[in-house]
PDB file of N, CA and C in Angstrom:
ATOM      1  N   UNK A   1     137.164 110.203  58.041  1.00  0.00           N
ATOM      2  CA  UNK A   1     137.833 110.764  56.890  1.00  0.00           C
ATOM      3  C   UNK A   1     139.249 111.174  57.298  1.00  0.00           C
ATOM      4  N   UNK A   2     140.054 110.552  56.148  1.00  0.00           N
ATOM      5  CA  UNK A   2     141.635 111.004  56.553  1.00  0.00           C
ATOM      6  C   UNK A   2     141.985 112.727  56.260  1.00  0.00           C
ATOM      7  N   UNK A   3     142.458 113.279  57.232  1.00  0.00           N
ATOM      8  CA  UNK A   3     143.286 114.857  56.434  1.00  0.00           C
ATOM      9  C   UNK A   3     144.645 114.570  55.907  1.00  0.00           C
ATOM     10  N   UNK A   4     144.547 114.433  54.768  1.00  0.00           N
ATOM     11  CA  UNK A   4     145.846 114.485  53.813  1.00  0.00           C
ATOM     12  C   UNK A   4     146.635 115.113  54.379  1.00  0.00           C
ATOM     13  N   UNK A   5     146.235 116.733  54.813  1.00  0.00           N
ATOM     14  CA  UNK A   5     147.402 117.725  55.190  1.00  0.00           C
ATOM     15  C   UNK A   5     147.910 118.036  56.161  1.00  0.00           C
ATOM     16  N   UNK A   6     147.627 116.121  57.252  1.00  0.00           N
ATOM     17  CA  UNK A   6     148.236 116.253  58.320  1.00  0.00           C
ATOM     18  C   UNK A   6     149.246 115.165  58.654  1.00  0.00           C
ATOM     19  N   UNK A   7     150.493 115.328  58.872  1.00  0.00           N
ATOM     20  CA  UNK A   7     151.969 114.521  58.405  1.00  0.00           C
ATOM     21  C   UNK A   7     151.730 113.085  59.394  1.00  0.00           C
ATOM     22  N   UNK A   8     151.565 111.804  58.589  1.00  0.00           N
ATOM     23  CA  UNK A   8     151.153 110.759  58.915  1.00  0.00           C
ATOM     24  C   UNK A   8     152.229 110.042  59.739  1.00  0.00           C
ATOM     25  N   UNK A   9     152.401 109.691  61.339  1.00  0.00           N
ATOM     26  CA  UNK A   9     153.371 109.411  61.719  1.00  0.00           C
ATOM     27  C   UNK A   9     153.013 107.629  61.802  1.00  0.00           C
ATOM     28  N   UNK A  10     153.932 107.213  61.448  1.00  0.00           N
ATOM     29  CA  UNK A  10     153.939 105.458  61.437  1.00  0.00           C
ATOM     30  C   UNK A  10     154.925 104.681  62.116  1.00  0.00           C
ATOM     31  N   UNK A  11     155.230 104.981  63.651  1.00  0.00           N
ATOM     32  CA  UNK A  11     156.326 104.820  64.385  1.00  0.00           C
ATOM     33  C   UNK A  11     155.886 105.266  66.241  1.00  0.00           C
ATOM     34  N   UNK A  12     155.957 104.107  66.901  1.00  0.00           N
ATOM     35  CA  UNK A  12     155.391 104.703  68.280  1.00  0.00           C
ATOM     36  C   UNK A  12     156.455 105.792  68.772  1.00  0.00           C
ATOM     37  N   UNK A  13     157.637 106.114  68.210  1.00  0.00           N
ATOM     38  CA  UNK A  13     158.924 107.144  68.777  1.00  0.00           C
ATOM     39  C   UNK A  13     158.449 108.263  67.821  1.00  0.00           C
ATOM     40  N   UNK A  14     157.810 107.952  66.793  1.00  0.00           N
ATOM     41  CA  UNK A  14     157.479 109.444  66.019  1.00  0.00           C
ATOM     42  C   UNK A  14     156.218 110.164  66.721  1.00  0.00           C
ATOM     43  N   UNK A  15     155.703 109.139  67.250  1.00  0.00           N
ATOM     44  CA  UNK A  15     154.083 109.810  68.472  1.00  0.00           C
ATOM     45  C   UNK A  15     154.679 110.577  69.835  1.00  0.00           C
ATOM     46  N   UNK A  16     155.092 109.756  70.113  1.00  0.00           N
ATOM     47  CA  UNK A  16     156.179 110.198  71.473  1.00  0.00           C
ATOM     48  C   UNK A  16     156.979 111.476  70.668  1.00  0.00           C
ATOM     49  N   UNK A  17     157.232 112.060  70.128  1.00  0.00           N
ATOM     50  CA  UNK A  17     158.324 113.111  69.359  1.00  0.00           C
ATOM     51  C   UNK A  17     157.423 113.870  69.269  1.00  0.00           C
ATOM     52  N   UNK A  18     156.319 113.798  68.618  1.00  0.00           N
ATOM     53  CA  UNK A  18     155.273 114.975  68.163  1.00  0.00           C
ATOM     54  C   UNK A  18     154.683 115.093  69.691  1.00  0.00           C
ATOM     55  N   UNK A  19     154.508 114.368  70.411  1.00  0.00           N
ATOM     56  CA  UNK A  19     154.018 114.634  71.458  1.00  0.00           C
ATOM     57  C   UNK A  19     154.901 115.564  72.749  1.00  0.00           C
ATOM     58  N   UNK A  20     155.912 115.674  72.447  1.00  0.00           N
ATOM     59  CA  UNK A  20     157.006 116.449  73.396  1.00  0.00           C
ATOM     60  C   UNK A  20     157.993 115.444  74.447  1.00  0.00           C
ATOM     61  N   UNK A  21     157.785 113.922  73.779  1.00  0.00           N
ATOM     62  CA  UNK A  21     158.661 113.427  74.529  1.00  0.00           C
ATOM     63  C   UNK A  21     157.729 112.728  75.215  1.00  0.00           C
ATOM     64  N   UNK A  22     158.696 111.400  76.064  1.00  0.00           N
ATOM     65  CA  UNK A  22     157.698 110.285  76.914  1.00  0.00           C
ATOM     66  C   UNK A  22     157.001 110.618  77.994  1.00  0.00           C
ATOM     67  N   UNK A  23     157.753 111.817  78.806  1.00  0.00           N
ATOM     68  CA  UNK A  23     156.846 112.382  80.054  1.00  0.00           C
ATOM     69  C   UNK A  23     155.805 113.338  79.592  1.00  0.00           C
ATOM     70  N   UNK A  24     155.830 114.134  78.964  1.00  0.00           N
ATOM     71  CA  UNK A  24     154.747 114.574  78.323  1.00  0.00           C
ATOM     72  C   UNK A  24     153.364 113.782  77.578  1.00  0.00           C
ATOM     73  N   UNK A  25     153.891 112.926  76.990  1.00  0.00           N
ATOM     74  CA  UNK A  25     152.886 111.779  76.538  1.00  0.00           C
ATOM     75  C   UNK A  25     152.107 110.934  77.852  1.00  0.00           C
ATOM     76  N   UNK A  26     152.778 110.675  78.327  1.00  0.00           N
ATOM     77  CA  UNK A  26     152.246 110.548  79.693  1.00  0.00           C
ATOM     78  C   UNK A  26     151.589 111.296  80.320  1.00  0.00           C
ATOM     79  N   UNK A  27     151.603 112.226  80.765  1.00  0.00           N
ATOM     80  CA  UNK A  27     150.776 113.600  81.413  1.00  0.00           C
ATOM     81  C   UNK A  27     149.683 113.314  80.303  1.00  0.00           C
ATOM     82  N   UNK A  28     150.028 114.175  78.945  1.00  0.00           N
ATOM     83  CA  UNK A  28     148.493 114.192  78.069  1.00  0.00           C
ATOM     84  C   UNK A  28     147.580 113.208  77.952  1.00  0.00           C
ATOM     85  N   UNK A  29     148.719 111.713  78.346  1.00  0.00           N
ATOM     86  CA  UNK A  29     147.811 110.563  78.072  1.00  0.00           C
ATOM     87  C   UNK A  29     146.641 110.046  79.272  1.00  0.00           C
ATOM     88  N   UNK A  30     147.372 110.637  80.681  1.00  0.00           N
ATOM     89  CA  UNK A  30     146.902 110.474  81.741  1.00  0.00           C
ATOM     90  C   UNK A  30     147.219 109.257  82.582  1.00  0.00           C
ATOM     91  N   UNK A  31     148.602 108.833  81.754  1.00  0.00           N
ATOM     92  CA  UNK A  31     148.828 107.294  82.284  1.00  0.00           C
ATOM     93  C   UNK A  31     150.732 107.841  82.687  1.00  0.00           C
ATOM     94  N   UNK A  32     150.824 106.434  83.525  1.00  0.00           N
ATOM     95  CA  UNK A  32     152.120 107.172  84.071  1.00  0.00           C
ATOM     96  C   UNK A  32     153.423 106.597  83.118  1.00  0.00           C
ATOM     97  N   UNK A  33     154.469 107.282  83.632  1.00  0.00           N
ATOM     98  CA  UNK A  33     155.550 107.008  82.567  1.00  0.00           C
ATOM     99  C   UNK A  33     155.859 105.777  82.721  1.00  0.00           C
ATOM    100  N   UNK A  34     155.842 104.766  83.184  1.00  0.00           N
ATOM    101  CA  UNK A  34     156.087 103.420  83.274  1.00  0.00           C
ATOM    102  C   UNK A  34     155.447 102.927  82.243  1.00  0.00           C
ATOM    103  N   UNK A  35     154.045 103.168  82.359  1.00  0.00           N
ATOM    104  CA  UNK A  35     153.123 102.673  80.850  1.00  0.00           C
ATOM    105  C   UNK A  35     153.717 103.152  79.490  1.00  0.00           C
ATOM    106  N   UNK A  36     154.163 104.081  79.164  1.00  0.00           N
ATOM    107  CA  UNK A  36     154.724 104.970  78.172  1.00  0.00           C
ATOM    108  C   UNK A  36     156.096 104.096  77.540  1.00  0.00           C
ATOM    109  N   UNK A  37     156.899 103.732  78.867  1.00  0.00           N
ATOM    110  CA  UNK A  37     158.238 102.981  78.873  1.00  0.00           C
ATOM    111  C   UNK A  37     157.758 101.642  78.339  1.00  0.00           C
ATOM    112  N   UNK A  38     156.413 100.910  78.881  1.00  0.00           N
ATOM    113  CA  UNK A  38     156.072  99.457  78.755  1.00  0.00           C
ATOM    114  C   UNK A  38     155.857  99.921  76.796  1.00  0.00           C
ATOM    115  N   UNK A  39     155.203 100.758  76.501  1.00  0.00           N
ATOM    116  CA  UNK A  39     154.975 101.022  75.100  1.00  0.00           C
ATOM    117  C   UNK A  39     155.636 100.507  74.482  1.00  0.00           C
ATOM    118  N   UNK A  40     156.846 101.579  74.614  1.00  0.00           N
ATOM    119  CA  UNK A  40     158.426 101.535  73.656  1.00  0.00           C
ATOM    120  C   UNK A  40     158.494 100.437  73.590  1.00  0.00           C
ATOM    121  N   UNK A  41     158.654  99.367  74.647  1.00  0.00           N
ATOM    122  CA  UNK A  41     159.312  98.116  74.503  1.00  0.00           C
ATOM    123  C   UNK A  41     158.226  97.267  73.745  1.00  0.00           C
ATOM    124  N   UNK A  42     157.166  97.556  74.099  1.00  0.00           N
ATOM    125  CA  UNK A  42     156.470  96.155  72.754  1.00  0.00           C
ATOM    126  C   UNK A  42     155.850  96.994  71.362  1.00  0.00           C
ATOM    127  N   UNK A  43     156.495  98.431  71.696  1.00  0.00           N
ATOM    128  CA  UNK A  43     156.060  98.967  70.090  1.00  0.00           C
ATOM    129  C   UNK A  43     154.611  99.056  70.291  1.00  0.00           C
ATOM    130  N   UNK A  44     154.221  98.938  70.877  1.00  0.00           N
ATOM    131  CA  UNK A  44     152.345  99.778  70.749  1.00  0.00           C
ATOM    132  C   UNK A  44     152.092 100.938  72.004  1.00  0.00           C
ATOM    133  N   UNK A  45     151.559 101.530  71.991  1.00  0.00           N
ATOM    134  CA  UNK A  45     151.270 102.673  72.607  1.00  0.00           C
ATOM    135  C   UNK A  45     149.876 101.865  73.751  1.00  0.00           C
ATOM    136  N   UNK A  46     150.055 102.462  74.626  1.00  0.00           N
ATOM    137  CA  UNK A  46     149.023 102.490  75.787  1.00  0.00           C
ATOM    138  C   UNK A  46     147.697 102.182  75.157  1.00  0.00           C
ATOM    139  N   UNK A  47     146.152 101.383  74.736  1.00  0.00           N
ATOM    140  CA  UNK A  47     145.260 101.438  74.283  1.00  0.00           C
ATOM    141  C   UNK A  47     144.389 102.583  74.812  1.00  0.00           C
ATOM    142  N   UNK A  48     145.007 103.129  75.705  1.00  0.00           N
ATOM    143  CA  UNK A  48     143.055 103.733  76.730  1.00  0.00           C
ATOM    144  C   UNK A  48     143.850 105.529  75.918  1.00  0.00           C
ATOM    145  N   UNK A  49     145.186 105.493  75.120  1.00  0.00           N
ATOM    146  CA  UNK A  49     145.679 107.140  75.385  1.00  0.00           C
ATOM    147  C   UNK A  49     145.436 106.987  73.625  1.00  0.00           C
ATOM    148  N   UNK A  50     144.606 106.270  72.735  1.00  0.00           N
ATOM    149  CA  UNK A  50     143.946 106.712  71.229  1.00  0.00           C
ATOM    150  C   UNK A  50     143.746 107.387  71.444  1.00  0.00           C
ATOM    151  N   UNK A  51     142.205 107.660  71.688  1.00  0.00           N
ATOM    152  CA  UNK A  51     141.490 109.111  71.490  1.00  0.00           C
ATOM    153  C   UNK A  51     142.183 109.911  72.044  1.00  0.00           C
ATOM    154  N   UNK A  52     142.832 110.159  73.287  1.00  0.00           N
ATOM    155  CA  UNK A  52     143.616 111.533  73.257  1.00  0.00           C
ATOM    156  C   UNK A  52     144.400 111.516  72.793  1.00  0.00           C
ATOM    157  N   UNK A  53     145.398 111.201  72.494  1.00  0.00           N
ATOM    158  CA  UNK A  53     146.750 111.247  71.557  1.00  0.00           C
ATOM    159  C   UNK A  53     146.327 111.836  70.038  1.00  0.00           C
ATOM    160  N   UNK A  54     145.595 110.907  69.907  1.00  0.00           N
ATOM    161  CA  UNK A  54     144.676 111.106  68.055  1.00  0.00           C
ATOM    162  C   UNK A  54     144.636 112.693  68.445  1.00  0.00           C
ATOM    163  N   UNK A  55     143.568 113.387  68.960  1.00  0.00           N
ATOM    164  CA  UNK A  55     143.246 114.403  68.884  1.00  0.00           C
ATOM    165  C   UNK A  55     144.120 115.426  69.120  1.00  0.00           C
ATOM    166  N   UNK A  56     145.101 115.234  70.228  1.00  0.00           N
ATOM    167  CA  UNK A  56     146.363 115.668  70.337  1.00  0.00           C
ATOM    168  C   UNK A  56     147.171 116.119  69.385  1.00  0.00           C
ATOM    169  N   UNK A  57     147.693 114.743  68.824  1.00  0.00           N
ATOM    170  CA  UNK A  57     148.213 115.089  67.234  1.00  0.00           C
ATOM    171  C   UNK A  57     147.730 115.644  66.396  1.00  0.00           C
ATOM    172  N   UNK A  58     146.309 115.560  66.425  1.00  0.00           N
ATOM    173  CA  UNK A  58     145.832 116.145  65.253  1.00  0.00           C
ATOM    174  C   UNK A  58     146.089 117.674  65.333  1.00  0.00           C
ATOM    175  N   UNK A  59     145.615 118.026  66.842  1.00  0.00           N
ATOM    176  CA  UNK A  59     145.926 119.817  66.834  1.00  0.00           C
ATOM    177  C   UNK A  59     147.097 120.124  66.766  1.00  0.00           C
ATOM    178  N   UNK A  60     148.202 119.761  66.759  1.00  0.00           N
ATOM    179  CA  UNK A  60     149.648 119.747  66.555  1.00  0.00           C
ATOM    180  C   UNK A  60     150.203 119.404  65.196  1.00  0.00           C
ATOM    181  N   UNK A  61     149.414 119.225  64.332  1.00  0.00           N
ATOM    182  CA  UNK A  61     149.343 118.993  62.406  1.00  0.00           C
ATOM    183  C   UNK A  61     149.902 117.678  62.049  1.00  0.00           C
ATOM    184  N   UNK A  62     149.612 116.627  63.021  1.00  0.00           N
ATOM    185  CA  UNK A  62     149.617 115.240  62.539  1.00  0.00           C
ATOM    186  C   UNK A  62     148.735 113.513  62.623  1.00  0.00           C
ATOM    187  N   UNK A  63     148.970 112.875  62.558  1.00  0.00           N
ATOM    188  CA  UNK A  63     147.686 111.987  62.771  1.00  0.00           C
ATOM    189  C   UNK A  63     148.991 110.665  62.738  1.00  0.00           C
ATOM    190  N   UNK A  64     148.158 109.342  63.022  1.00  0.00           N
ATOM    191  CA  UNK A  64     149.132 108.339  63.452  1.00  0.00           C
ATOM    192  C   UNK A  64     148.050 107.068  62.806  1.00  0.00           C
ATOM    193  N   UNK A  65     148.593 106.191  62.836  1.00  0.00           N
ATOM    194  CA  UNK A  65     148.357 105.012  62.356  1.00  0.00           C
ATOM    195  C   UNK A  65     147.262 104.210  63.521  1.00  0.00           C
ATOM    196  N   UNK A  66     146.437 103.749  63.601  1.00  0.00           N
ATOM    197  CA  UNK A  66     145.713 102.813  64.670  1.00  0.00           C
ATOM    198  C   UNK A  66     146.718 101.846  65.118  1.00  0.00           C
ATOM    199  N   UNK A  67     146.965 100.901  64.328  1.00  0.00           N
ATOM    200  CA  UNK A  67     148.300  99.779  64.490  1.00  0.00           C
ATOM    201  C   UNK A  67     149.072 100.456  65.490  1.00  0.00           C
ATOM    202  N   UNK A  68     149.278 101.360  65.603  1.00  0.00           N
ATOM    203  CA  UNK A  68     150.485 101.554  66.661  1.00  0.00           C
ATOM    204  C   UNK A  68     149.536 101.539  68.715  1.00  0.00           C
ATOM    205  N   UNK A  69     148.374 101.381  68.181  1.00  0.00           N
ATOM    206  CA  UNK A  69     147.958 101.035  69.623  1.00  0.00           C
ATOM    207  C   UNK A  69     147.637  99.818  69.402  1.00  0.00           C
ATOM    208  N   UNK A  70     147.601  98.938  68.459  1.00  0.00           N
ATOM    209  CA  UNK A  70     147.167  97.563  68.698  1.00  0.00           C
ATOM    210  C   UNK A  70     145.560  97.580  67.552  1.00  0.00           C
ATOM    211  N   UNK A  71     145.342  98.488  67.076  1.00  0.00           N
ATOM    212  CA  UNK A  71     143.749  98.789  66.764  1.00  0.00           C
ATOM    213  C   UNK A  71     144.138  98.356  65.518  1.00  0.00           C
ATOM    214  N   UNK A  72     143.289  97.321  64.875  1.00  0.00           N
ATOM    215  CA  UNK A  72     143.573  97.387  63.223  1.00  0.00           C
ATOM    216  C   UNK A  72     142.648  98.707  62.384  1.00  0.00           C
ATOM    217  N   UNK A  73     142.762  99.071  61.301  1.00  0.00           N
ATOM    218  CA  UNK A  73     142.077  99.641  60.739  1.00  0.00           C
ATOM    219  C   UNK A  73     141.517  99.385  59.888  1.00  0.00           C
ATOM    220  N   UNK A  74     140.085 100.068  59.471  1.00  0.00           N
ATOM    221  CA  UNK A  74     138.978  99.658  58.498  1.00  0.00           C
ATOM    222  C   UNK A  74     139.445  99.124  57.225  1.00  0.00           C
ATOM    223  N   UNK A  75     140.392 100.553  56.618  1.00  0.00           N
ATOM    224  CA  UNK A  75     140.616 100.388  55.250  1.00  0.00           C
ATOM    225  C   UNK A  75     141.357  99.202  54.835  1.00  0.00           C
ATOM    226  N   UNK A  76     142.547  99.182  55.835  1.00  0.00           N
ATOM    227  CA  UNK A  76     143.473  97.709  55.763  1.00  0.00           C
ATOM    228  C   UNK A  76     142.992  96.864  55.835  1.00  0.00           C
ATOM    229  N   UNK A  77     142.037  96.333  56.414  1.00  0.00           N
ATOM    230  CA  UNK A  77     141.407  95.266  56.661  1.00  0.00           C
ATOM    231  C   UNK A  77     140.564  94.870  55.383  1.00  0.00           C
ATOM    232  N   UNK A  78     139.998  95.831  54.634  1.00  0.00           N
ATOM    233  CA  UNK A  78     138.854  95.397  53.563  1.00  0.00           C
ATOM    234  C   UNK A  78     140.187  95.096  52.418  1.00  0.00           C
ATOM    235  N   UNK A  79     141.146  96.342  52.516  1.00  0.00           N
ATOM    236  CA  UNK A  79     142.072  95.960  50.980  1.00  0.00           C
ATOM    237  C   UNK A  79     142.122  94.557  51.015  1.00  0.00           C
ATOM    238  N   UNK A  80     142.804  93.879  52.620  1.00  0.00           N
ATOM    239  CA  UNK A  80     143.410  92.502  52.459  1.00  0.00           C
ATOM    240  C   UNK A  80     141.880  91.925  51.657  1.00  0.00           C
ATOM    241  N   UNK A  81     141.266  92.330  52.136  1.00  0.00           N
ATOM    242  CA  UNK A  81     139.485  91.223  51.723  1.00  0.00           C
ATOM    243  C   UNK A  81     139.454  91.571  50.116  1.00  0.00           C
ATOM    244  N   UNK A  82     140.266  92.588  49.259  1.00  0.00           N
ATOM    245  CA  UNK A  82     139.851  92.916  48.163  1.00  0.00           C
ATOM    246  C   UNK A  82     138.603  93.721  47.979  1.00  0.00           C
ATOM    247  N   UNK A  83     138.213  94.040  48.946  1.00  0.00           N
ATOM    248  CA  UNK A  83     136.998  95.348  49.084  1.00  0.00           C
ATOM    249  C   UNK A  83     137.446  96.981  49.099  1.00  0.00           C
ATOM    250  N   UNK A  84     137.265  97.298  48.130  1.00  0.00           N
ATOM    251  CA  UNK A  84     137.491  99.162  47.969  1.00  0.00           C
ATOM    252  C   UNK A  84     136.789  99.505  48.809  1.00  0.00           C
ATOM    253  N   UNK A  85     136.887 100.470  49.794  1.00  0.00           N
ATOM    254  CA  UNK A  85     136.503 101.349  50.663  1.00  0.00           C
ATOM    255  C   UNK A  85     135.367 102.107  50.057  1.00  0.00           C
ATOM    256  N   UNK A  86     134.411 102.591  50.532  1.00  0.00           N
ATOM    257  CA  UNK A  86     133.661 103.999  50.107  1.00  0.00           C
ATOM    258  C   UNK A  86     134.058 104.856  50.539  1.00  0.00           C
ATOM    259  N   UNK A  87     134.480 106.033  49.688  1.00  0.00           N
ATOM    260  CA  UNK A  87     134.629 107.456  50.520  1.00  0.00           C
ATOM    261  C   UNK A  87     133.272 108.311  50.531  1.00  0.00           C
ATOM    262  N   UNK A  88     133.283 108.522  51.556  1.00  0.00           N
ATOM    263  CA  UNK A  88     132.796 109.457  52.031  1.00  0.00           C
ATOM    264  C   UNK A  88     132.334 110.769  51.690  1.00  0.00           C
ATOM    265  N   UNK A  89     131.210 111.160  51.699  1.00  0.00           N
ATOM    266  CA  UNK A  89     131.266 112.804  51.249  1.00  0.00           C
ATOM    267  C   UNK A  89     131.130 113.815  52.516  1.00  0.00           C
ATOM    268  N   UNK A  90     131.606 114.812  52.561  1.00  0.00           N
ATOM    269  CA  UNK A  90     130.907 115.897  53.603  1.00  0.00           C
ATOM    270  C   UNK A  90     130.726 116.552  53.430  1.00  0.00           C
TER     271      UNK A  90
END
């Protein structure tokens, strides 16, 4: 389930920003700044630093796109198919 009321970043320099910058993203990510640098340049983020980053951001009041590690996502994937999503209850 998406939180609306957390500011959707859609940009691997807007992850890196909320995150405190490339050496910091690095440290939290657990990968070294070279990987961080390899990012920038092909525009996707490290695959193995999702789940921490995700959660990262999230406690910091934002959330990020999958696409920016390479991950497609559910919902995008069914729109292209013409399939509405189910939401969810909790």
């Amino acid at each position: 389930m998406v939180d609306s009321r957390l500011k959707l970043l859609t940009t691997v320099d807007g992850v890196l920003e909320a995150l405190g910058g490339g050496s910091s993203a690095a440290r939290i990510g657990g990968c070294s700044p070279q990987q961080i640098s390899n990012g920038i340049a092909r525009d996707r983020l490290p695959s193995k630093t999702f789940l921490i980053f995700t959660d990262e951001l999230r406690s910091r009041g934002f959330r990020a796109t999958p696409e920016l590690w390479g991950i497609k996502s559910v919902s995008a994937d069914l729109r292209r198919q013409g399939i509405k999503p189910v939401k969810r209850r909790v």
